[in-house]
Protein backbone atom coordinates (compact mmCIF):
# COMPACT_ATOMS: atom_id res chain seq x y z
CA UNK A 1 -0.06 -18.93 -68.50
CA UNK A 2 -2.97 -21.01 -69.86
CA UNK A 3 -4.86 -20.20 -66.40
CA UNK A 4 -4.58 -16.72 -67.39
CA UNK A 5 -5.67 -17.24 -71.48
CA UNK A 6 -8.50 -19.10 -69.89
CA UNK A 7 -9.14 -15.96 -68.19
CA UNK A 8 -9.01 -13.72 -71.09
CA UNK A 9 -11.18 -16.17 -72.80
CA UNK A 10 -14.11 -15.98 -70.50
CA UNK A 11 -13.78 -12.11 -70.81
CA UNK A 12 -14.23 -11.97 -74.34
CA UNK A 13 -17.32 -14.46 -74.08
CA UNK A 14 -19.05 -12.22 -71.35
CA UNK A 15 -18.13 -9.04 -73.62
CA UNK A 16 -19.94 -10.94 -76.71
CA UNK A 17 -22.99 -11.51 -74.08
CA UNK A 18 -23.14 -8.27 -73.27
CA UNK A 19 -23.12 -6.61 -76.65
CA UNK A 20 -25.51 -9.15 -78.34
CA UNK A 21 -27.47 -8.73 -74.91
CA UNK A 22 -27.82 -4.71 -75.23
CA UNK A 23 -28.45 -5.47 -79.76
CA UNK A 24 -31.27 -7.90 -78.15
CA UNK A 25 -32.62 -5.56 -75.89
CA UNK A 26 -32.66 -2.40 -78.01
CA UNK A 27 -33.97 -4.16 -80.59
CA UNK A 28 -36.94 -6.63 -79.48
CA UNK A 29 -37.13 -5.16 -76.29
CA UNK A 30 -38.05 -1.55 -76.17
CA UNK A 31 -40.86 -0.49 -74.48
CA UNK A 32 -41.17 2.76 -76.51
CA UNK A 33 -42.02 0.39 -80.01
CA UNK A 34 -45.48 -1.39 -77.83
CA UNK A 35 -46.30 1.51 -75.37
CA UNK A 36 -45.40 4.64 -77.31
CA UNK A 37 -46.96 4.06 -80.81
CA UNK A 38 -49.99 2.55 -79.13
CA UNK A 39 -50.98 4.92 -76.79
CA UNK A 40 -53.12 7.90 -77.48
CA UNK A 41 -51.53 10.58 -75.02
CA UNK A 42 -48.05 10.36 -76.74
CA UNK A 43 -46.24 11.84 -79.82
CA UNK A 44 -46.39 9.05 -82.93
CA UNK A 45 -43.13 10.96 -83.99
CA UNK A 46 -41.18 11.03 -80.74
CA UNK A 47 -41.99 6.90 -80.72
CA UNK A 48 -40.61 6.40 -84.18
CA UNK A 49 -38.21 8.69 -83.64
CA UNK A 50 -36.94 6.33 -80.71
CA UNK A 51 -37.90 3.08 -82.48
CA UNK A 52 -35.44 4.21 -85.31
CA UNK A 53 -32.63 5.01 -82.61
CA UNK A 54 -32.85 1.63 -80.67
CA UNK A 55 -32.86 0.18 -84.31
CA UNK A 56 -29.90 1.38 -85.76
CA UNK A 57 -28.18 1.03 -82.26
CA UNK A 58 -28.77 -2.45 -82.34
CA UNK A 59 -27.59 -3.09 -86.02
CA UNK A 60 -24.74 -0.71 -85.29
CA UNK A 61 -23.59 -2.67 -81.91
CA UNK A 62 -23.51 -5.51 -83.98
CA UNK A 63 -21.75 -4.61 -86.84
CA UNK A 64 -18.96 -3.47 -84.51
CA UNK A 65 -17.33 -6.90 -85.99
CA UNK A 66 -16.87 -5.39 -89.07
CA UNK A 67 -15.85 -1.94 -88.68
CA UNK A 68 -15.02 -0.62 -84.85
CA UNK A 69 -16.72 2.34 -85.38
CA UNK A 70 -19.78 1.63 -86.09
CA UNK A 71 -19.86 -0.42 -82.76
CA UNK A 72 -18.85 3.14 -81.23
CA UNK A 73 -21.77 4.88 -83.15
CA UNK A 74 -23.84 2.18 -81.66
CA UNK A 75 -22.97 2.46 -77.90
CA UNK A 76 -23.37 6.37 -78.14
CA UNK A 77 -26.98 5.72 -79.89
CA UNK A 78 -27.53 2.88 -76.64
CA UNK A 79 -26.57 5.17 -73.93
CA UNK A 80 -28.91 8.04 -75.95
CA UNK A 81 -31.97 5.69 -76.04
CA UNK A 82 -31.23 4.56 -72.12
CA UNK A 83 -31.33 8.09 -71.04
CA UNK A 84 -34.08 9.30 -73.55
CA UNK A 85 -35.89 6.42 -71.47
CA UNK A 86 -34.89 7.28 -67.82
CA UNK A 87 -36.18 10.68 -68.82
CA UNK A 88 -39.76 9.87 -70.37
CA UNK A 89 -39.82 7.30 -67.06
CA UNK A 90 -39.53 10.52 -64.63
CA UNK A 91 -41.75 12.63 -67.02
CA UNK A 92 -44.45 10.04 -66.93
CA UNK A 93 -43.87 10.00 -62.99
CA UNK A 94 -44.34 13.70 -62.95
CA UNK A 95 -47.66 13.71 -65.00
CA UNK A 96 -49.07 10.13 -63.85
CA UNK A 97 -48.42 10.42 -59.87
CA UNK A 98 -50.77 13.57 -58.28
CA UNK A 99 -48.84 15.89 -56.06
CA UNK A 100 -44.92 15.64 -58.01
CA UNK A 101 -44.84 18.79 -59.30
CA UNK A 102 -40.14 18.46 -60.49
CA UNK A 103 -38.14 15.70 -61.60
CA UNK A 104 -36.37 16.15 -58.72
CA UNK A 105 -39.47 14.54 -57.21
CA UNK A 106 -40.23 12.13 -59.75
CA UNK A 107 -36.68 11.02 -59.49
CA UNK A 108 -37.08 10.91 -55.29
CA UNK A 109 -40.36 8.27 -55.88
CA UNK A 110 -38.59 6.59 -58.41
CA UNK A 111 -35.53 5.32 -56.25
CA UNK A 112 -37.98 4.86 -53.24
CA UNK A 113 -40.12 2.92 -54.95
CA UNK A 114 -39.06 1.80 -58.51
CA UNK A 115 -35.83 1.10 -57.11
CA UNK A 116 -35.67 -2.18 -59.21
CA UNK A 117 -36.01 -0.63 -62.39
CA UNK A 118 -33.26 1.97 -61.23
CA UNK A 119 -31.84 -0.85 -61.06
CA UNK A 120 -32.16 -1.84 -65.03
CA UNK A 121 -30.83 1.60 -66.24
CA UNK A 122 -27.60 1.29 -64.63
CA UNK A 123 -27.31 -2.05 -65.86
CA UNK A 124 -28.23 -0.85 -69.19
CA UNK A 125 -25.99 2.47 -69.09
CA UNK A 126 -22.86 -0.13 -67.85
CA UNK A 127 -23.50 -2.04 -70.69
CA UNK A 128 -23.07 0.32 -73.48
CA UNK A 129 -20.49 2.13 -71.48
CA UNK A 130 -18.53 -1.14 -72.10
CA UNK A 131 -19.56 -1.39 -75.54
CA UNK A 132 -18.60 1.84 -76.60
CA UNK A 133 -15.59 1.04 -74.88
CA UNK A 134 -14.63 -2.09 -76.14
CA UNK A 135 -15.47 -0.63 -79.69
CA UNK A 136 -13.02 2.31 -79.08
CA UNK A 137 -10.26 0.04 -78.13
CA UNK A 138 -11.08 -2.41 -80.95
CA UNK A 139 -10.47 0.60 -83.15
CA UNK A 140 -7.62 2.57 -81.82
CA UNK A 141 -5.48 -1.43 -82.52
CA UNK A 142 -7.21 -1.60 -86.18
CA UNK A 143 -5.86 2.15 -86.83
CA UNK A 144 -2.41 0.83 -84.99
CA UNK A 145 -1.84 -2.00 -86.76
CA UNK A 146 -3.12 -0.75 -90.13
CA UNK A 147 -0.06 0.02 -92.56
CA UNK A 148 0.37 3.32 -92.97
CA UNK A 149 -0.52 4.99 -96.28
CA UNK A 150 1.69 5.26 -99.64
C-alpha cells in the first residue's frame, strides 16, 4: 500500500510541474510578447490581444488552487493561445517561404522540417489538456463533497 501512495505522490508532484511549467511558459515565455509587439509587419492589437490571453492563462492555471474553475478557464485560455500560435507559425510559413501558396503546405514544410517544434505544440497542447483536466476533476469532488444548500 505505501508503494502505491508513493506512487500517487509522484503523480501529484509531476501534475504541479506541469501546471506551474505551462503558468511559466505562458507567462515569461511567449514569443508573441518579444516578436509580435516588436515587429513592424504585425498587428500591435492582435500581440496584446495574445499577451493578455497567455497572461490571464497563466494567473488563471495558477489560481486553480483556490477555486477549480478558474484552473479550467485557464487550460481552455492555454490550449487557445497554443493553437492561436500553431496557426500564426503556418501563416508566417505561408507568407515567409516563396512557392507555399495553403496551409496545407505550410503545415507539409513544417513537419518535414520544423519537426522539432511540432514537437513543442503537442507537448504544449498535452499539457493543458491535463490541466484542464485535472482542474475539471478537482472541481466535480469540490461540488461533491460540498454540503448541499439550506
Amino acid at each position: 500500500m505505501e508503494k502505491f501512495l508513493k506512487f500517487l505522490k509522484t503523480e501529484t508532484i509531476g501534475g504541479l510541474i506541469i501546471r506551474f511549467s505551462l503558468a511559466g511558459l505562458l507567462l515569461f515565455g511567449g514569443f508573441t510578447k518579444f516578436t509580435l509587439i516588436g515587429a513592424e509587419g504585425y498587428s500591435l492589437q492582435g500581440a496584446i490581444l495574445m499577451a493578455g490571453i497567455e497572461t490571464i492563462s497563466s494567473f488563471c492555471l495558477i489560481y486553480h488552487f483556490r477555486n477549480p474553475l478558474m484552473g479550467i478557464v485557464g487550460g481552455l485560455l492555454a490550449l487557445l493561445s497554443v493553437v492561436v500560435r500553431f496557426i500564426f507559425t503556418l501563416y508566417w510559413i505561408r507568407t515567409e517561404v516563396s512557392s507555399i501558396n495553403s496551409f496545407f503546405e505550410s503545415f507539409n514544410i513544417m513537419t518535414l522540417i520544423f519537426n522539432n517544434g511540432m514537437f513543442h505544440i503537442f507537448l504544449l497542447i498535452g499539457a493543458a489538456v491535463y490541466c484542464i483536466g485535472n482542474s475539471y476533476k478537482a472541481y466535480i469532488t469540490e461540488r461533491i463533497t460540498k454540503p448541499w444548500p439550506h
